[in-house]
N, C-alpha and C. Protein backbone atom coordinates (compact mmCIF):
# COMPACT_ATOMS: atom_id res chain seq x y z
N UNK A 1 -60.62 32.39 55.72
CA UNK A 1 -60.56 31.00 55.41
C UNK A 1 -60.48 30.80 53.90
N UNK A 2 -61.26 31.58 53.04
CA UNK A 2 -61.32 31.53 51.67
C UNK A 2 -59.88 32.10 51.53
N UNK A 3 -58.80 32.76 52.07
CA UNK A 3 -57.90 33.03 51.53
C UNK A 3 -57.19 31.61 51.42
N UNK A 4 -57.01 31.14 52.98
CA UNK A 4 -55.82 29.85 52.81
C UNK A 4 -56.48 28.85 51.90
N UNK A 5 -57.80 28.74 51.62
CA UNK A 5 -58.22 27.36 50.99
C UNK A 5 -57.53 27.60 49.54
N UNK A 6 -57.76 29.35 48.68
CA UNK A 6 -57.39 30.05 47.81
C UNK A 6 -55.47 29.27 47.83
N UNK A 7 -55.08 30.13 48.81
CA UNK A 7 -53.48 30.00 48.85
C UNK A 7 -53.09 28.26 48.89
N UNK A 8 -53.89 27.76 49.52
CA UNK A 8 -53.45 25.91 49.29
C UNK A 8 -53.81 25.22 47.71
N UNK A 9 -54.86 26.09 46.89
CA UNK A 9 -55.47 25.85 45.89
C UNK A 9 -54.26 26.25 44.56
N UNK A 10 -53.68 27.22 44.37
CA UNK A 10 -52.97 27.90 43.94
C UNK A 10 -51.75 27.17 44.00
N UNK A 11 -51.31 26.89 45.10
CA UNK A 11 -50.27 26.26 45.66
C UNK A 11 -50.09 24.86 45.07
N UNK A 12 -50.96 24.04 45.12
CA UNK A 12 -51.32 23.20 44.52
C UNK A 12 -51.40 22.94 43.04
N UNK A 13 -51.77 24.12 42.82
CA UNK A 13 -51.98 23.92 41.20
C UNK A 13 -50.85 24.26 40.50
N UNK A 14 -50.23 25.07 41.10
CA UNK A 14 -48.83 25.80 41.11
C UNK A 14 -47.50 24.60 40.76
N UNK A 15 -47.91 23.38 41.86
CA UNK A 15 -47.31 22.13 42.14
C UNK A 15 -47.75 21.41 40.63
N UNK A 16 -48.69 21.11 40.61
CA UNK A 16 -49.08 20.58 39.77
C UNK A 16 -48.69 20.84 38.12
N UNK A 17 -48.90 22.39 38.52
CA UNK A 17 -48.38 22.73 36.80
C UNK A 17 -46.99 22.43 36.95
N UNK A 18 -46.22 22.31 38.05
CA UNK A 18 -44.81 22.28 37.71
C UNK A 18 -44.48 20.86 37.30
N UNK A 19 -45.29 20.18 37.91
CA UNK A 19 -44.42 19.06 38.00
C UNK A 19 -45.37 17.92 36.15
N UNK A 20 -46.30 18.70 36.01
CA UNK A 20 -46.73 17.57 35.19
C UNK A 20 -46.69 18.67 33.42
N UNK A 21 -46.12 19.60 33.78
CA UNK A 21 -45.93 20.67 32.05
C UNK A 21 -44.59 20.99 32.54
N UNK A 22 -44.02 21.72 33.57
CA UNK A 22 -42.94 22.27 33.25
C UNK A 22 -41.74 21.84 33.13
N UNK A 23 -41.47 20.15 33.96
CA UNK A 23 -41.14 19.10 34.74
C UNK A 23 -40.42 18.48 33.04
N UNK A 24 -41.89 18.37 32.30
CA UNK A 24 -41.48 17.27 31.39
C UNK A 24 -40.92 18.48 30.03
N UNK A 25 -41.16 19.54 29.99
CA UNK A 25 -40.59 20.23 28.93
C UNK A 25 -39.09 20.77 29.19
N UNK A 26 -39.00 20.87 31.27
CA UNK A 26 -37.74 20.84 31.06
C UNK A 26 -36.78 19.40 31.06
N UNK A 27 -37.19 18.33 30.91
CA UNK A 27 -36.70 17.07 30.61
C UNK A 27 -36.03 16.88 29.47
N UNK A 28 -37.31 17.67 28.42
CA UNK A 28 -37.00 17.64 26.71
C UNK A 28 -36.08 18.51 26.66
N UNK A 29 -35.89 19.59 27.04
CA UNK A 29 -35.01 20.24 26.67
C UNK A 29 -33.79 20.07 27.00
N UNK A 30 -33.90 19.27 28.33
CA UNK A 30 -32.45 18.72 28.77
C UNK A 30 -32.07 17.83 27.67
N UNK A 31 -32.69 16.76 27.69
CA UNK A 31 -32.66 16.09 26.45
C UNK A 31 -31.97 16.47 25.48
N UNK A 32 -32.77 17.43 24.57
CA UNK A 32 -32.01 18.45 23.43
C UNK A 32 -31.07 18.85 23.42
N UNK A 33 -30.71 19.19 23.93
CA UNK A 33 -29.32 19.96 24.67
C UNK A 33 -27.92 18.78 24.55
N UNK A 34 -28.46 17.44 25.17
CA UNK A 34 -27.40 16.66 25.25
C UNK A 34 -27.32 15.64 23.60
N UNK A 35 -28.69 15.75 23.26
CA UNK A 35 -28.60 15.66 21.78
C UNK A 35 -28.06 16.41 21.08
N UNK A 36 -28.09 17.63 21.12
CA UNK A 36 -27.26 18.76 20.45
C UNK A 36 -25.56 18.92 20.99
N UNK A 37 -25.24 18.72 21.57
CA UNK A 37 -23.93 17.79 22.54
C UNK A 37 -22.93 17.14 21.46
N UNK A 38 -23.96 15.99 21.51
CA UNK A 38 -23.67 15.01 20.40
C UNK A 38 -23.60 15.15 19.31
N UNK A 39 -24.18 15.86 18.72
CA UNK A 39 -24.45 16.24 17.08
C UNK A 39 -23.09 17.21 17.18
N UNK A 40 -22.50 18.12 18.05
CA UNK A 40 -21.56 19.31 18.07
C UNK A 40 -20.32 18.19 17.94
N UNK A 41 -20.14 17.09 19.23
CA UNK A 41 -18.94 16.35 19.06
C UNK A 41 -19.05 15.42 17.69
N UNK A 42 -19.80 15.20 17.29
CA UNK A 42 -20.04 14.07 16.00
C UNK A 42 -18.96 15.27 14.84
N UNK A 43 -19.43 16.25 14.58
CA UNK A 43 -19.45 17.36 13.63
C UNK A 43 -18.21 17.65 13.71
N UNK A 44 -17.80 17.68 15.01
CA UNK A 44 -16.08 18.04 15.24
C UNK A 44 -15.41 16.85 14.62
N UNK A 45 -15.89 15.26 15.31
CA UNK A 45 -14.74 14.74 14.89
C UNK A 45 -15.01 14.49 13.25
N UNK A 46 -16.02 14.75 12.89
CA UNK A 46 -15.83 14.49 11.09
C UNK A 46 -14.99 15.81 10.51
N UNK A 47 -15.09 16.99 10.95
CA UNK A 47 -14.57 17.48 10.84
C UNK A 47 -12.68 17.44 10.87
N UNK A 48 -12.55 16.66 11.82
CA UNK A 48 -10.97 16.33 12.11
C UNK A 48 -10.61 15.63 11.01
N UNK A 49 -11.66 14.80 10.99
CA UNK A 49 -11.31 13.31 9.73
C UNK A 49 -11.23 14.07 8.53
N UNK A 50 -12.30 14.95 8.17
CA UNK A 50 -11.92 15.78 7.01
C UNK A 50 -10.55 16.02 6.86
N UNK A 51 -10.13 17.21 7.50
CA UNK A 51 -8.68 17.60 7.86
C UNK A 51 -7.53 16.42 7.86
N UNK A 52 -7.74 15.53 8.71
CA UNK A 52 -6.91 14.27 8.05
C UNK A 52 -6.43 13.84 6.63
N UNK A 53 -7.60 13.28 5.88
CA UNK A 53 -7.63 12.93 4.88
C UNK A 53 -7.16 13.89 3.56
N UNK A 54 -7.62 15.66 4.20
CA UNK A 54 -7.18 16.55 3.34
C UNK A 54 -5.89 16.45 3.16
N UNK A 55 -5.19 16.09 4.78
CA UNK A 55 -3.66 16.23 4.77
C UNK A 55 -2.80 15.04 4.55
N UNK A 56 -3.46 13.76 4.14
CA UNK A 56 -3.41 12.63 3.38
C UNK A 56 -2.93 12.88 2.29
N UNK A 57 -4.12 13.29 1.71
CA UNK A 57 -4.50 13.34 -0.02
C UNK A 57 -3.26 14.72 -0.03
N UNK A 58 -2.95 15.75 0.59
CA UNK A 58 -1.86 16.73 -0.04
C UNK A 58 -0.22 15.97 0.39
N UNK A 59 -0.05 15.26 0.96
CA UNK A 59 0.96 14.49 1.33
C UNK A 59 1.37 13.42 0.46
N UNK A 60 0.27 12.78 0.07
CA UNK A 60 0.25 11.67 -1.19
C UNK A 60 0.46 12.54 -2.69
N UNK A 61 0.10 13.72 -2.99
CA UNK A 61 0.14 14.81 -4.02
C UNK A 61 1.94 14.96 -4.04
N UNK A 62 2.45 15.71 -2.56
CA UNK A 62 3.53 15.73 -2.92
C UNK A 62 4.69 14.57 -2.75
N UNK A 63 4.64 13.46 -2.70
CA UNK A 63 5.24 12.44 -2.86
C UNK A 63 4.55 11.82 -4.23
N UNK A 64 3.93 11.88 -4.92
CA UNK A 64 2.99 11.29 -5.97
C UNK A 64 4.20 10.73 -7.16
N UNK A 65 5.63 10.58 -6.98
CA UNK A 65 6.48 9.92 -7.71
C UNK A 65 6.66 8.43 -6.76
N UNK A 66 6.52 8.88 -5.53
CA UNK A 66 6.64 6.91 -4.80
C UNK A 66 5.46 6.71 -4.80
N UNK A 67 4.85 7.13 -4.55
CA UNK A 67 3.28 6.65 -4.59
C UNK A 67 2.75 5.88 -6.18
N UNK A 68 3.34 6.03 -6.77
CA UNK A 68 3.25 5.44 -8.16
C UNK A 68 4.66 4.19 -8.25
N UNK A 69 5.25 4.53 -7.85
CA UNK A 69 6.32 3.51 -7.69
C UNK A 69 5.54 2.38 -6.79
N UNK A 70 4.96 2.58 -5.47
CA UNK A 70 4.39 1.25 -4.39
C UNK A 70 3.21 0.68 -5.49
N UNK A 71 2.49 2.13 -6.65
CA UNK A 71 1.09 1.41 -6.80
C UNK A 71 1.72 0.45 -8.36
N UNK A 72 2.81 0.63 -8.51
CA UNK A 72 3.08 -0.16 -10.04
C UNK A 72 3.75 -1.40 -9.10
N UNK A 73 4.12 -1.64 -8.06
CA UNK A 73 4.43 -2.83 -7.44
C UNK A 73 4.28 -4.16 -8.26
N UNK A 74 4.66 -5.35 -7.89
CA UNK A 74 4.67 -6.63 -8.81
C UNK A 74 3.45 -6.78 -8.76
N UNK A 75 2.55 -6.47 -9.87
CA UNK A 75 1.04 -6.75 -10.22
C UNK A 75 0.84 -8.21 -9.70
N UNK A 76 -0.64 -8.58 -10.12
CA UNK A 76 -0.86 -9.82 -9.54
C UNK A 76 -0.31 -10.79 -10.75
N UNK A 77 -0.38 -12.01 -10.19
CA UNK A 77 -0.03 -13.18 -11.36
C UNK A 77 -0.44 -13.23 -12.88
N UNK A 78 -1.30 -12.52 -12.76
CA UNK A 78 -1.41 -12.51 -14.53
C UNK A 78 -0.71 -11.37 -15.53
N UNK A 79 0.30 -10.72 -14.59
CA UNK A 79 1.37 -9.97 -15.17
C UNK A 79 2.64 -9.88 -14.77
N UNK A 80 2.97 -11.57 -14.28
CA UNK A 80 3.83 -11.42 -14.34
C UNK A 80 4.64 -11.41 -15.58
N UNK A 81 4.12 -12.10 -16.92
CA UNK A 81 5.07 -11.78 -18.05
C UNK A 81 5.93 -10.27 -17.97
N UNK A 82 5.44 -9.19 -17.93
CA UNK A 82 5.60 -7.96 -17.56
C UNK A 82 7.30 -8.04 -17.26
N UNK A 83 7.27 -8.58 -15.80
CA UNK A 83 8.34 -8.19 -14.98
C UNK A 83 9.76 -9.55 -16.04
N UNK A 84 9.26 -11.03 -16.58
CA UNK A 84 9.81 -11.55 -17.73
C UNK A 84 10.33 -10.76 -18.55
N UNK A 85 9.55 -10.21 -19.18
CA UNK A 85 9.82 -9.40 -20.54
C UNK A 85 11.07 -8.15 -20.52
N UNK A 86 10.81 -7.18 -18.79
CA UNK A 86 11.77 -6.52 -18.29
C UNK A 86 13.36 -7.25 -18.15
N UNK A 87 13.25 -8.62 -17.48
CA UNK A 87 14.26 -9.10 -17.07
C UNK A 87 15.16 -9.47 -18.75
N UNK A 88 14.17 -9.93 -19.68
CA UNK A 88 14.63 -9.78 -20.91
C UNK A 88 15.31 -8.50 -21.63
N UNK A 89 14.55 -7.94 -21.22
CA UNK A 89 15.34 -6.47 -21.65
C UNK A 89 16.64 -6.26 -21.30
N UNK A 90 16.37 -6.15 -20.28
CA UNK A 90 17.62 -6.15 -19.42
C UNK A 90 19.13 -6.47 -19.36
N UNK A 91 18.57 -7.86 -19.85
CA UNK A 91 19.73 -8.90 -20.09
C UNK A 91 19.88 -8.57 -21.61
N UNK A 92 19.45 -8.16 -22.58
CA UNK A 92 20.03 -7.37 -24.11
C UNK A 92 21.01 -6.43 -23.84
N UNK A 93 20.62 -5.57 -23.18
CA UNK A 93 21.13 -4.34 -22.65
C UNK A 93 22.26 -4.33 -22.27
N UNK A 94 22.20 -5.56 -21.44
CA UNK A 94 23.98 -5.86 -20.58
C UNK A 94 24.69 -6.78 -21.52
N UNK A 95 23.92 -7.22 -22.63
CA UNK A 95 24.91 -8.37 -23.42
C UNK A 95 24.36 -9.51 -22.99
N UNK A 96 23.56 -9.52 -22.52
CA UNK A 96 23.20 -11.04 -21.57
C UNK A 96 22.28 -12.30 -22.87
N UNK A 97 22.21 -12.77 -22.98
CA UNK A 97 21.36 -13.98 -23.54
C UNK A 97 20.24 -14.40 -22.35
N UNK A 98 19.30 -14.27 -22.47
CA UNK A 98 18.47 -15.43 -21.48
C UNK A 98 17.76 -15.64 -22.26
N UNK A 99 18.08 -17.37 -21.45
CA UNK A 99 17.85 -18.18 -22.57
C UNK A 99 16.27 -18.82 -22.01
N UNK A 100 15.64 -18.67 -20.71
CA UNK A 100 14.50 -18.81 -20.60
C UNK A 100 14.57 -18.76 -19.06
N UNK A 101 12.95 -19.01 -18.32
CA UNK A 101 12.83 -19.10 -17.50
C UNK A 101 12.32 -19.99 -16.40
N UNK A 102 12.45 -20.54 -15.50
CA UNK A 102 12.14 -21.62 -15.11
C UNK A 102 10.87 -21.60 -14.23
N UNK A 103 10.40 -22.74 -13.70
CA UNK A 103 8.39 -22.63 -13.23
C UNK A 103 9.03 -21.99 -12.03
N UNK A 104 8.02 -20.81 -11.63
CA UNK A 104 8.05 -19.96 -10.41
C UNK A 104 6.35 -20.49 -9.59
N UNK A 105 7.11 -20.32 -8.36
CA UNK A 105 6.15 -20.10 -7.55
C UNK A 105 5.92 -19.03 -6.56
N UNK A 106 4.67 -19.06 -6.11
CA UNK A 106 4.03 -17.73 -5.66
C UNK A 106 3.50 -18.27 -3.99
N UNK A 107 4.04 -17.36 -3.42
CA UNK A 107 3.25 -17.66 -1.76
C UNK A 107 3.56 -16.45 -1.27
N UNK A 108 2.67 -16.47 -0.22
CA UNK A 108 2.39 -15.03 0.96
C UNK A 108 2.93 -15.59 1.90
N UNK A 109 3.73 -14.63 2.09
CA UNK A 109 4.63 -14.62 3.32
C UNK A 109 4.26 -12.87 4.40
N UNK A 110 3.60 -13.59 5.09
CA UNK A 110 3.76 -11.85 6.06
C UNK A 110 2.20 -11.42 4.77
N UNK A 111 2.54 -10.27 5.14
CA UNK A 111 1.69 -9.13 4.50
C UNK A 111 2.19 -8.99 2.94
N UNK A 112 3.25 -9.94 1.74
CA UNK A 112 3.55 -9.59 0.86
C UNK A 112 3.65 -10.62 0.01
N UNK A 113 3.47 -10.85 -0.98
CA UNK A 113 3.36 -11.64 -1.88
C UNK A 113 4.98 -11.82 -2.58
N UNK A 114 5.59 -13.45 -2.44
CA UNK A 114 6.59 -13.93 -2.86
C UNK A 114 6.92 -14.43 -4.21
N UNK A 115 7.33 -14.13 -5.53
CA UNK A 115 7.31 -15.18 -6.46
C UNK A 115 8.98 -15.00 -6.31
N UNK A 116 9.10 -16.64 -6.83
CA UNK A 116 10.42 -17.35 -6.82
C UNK A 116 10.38 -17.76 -8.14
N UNK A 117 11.75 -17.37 -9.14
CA UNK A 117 11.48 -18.37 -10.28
C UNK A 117 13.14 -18.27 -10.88
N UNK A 118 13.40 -18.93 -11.47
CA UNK A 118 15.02 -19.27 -12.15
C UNK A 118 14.82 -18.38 -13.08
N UNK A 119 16.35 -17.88 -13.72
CA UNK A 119 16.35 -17.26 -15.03
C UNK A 119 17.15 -17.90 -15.63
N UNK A 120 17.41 -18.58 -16.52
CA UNK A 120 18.87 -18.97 -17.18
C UNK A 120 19.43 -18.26 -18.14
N UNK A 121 20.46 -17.99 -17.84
CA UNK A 121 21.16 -16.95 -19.01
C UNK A 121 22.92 -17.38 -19.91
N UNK A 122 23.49 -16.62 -20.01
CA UNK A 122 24.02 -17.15 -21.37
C UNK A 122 24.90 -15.73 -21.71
N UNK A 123 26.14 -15.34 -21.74
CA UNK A 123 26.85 -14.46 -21.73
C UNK A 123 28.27 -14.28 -21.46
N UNK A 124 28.64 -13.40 -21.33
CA UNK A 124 30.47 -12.95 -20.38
C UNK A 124 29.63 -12.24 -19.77
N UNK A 125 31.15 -12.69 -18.54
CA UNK A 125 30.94 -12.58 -17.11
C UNK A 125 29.84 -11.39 -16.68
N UNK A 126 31.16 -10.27 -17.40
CA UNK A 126 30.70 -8.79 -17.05
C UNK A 126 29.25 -8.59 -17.45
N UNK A 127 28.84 -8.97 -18.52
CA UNK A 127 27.11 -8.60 -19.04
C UNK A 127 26.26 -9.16 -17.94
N UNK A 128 26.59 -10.62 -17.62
CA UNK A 128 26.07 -11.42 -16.36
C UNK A 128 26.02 -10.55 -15.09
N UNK A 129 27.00 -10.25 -15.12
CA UNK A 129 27.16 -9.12 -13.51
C UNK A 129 26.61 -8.13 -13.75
N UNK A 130 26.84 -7.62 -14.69
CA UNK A 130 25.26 -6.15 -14.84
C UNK A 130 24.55 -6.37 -14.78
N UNK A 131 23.73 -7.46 -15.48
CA UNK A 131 22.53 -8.07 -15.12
C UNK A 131 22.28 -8.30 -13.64
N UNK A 132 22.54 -8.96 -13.08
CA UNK A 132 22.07 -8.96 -11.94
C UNK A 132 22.20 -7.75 -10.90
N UNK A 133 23.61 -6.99 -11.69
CA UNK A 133 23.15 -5.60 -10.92
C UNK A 133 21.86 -4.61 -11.07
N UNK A 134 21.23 -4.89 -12.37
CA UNK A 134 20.35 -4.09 -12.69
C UNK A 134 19.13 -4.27 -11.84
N UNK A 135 19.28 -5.76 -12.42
CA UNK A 135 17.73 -6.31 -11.73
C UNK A 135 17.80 -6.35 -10.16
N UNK A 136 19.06 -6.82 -9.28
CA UNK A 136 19.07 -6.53 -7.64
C UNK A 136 19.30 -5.06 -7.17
N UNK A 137 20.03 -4.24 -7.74
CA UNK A 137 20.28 -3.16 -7.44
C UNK A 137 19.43 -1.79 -7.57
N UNK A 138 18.96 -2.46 -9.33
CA UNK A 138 18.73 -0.64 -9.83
C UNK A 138 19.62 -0.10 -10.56
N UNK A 139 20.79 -0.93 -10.46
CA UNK A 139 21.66 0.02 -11.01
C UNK A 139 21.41 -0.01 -12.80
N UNK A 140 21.65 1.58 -13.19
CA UNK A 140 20.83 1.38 -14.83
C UNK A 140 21.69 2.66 -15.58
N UNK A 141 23.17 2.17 -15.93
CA UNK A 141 23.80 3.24 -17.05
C UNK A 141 23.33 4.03 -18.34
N UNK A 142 22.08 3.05 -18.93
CA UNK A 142 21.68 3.28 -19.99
C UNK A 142 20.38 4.06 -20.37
N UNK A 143 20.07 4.65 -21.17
CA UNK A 143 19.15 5.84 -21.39
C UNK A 143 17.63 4.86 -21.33
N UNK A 144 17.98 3.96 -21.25
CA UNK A 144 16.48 2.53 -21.76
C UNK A 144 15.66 2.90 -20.75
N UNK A 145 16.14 3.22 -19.77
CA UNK A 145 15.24 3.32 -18.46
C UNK A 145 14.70 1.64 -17.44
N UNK A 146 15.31 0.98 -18.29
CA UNK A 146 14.67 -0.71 -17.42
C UNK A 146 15.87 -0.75 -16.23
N UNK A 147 14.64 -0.46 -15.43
CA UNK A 147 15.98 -1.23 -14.18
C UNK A 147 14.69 -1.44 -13.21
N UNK A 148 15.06 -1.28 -12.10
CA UNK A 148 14.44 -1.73 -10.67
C UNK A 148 13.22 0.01 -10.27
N UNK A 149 14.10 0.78 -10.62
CA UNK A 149 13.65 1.88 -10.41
C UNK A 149 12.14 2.21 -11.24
N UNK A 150 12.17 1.73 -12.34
CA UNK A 150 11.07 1.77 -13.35
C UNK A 150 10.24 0.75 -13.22
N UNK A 151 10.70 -0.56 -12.33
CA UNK A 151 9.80 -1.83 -12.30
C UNK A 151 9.33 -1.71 -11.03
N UNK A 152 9.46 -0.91 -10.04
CA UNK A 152 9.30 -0.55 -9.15
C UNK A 152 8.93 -1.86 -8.24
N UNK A 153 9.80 -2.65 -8.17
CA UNK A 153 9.68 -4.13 -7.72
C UNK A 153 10.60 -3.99 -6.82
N UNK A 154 10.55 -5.06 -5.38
CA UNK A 154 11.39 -5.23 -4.75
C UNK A 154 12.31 -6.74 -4.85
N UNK A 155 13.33 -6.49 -5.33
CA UNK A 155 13.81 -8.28 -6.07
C UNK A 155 15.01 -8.54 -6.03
N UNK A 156 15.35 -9.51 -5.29
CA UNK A 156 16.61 -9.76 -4.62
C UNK A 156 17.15 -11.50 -5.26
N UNK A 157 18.13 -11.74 -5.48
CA UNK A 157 18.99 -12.72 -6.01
C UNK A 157 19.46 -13.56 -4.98
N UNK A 158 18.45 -14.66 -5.48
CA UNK A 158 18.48 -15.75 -3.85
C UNK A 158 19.57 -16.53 -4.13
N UNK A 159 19.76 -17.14 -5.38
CA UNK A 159 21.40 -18.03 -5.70
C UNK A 159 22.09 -18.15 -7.48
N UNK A 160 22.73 -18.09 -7.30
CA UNK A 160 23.57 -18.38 -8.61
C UNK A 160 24.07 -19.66 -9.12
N UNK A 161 23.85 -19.74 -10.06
CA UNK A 161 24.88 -21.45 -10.29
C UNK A 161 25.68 -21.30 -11.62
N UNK A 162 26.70 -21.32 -11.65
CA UNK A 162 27.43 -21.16 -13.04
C UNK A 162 28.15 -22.27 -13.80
N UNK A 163 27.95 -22.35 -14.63
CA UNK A 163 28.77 -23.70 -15.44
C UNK A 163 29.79 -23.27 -16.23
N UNK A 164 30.71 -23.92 -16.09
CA UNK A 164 32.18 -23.63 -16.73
C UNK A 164 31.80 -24.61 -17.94
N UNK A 165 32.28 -23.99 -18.93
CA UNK A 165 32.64 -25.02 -20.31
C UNK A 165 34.17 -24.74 -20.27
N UNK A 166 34.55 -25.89 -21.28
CA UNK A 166 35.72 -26.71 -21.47
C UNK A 166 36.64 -25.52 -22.61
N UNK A 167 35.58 -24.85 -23.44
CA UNK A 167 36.13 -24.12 -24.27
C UNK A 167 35.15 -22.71 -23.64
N UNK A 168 36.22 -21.77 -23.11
CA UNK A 168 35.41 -20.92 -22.64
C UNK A 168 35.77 -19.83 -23.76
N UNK A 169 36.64 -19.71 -24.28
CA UNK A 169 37.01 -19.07 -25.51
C UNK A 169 35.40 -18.97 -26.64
N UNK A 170 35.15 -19.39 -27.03
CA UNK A 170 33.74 -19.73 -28.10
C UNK A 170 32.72 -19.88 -27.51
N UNK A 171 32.55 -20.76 -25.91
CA UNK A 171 30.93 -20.59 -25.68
C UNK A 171 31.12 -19.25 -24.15
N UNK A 172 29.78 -18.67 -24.59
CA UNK A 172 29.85 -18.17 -23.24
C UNK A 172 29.24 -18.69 -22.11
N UNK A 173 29.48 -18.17 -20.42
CA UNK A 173 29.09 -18.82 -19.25
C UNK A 173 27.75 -18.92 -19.58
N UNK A 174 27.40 -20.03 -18.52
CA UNK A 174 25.82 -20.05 -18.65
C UNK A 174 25.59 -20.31 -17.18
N UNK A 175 24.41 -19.23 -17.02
CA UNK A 175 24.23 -19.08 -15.49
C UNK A 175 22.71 -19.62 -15.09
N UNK A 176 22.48 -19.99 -13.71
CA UNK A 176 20.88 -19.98 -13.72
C UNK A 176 20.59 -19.57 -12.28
N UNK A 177 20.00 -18.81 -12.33
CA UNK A 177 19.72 -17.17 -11.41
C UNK A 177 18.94 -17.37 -10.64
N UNK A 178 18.99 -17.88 -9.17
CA UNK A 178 17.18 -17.88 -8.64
C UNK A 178 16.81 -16.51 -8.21
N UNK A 179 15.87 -16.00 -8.07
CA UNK A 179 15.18 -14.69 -8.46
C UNK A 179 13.97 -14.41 -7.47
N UNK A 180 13.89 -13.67 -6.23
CA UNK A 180 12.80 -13.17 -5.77
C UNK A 180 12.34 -11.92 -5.76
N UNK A 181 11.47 -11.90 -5.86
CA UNK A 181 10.47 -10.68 -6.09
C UNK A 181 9.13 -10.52 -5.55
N UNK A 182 9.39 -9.29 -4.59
CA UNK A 182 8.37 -9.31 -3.16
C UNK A 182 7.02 -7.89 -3.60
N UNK A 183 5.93 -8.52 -3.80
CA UNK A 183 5.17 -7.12 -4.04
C UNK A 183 3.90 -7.20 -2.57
N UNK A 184 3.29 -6.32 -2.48
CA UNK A 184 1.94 -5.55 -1.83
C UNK A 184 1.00 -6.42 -1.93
């Protein structure tokens, strides 16, 4: 009799240790485990992101001539004199006169910033037509380096208006240029 009371006692306690020590340490460890899970997938994907960004940053390295071209884009409004002063150049270069510029305005359109503004200029034909090739095109014969390529602007020639004089011999055309220019 002392055996089975023994063997139900044992049995019991047996139960007992399992369920109230071994029960809850293997809980924790389950636990752990799926915490450690998590910490393994966390680690991977920063890891990926690392690798990303590495292959970002060496991608941006070897393009690092446009990448300076998008980041010199049409600055904000308080430089635009800048892209003025270029269009001045410009127009020396080709023979052009400009003779000033007219009030521009600025609006967001989409994801990019619009300025609109007149140029009036003052020249033969041909200097006039380089000019606006320089500044719409890019196109740039001369060692100066001012063109589109160096202003790294995107700027397109919305209309022209030209005035004929009476004596075209002595004065030259005089043009007035509307002018857009789209930056970031």
């Amino acid at each position: 009799m002392l055996r089975i009371f023994s063997t139900i006692f044992f049995l019991l306690f047996g139960l007992l240790f399992l369920f109230f020590w071994v029960l809850p340490e293997y809980e924790e460890m389950r636990g752990a485990f799926s915490e450690l899970e998590a910490k393994e997938k966390e680690l991977e994907s920063r890891s990926e992101y690392i690798s990303q960004i590495t292959g970002m940053y060496e991608l941006l390295l070897e393009n690092e001539y446009e990448v300076a071209k998008v980041r010199n884009a049409l600055p904000p409004d308080h430089h635009l004199p800048s892209l003025f002063l270029a269009i001045r150049e410009m127009g020396a270069q080709s023979g052009v006169f400009v003779e000033g510029f007219g009030s521009f305005t600025v609006r967001e359109v989409d994801d990019l910033r619009e300025v609109e503004f007149t140029v009036n200029v003052a020249g033969r034909y041909s200097g006039i037509k380089t000019l606006i090739n320089r500044m719409e095109d890019g196109d740039d014969d001369d060692e100066a380096g001012i063109s589109l390529e160096t202003l790294s602007r995107i700027i397109e020639i919305d209309d022209a208006r030209m005035e004929y004089m009476e004596d075209r011999e002595t004065r030259p055309i005089e043009m007035s240029i509307t002018v857009r220019a789209y930056s970031y």
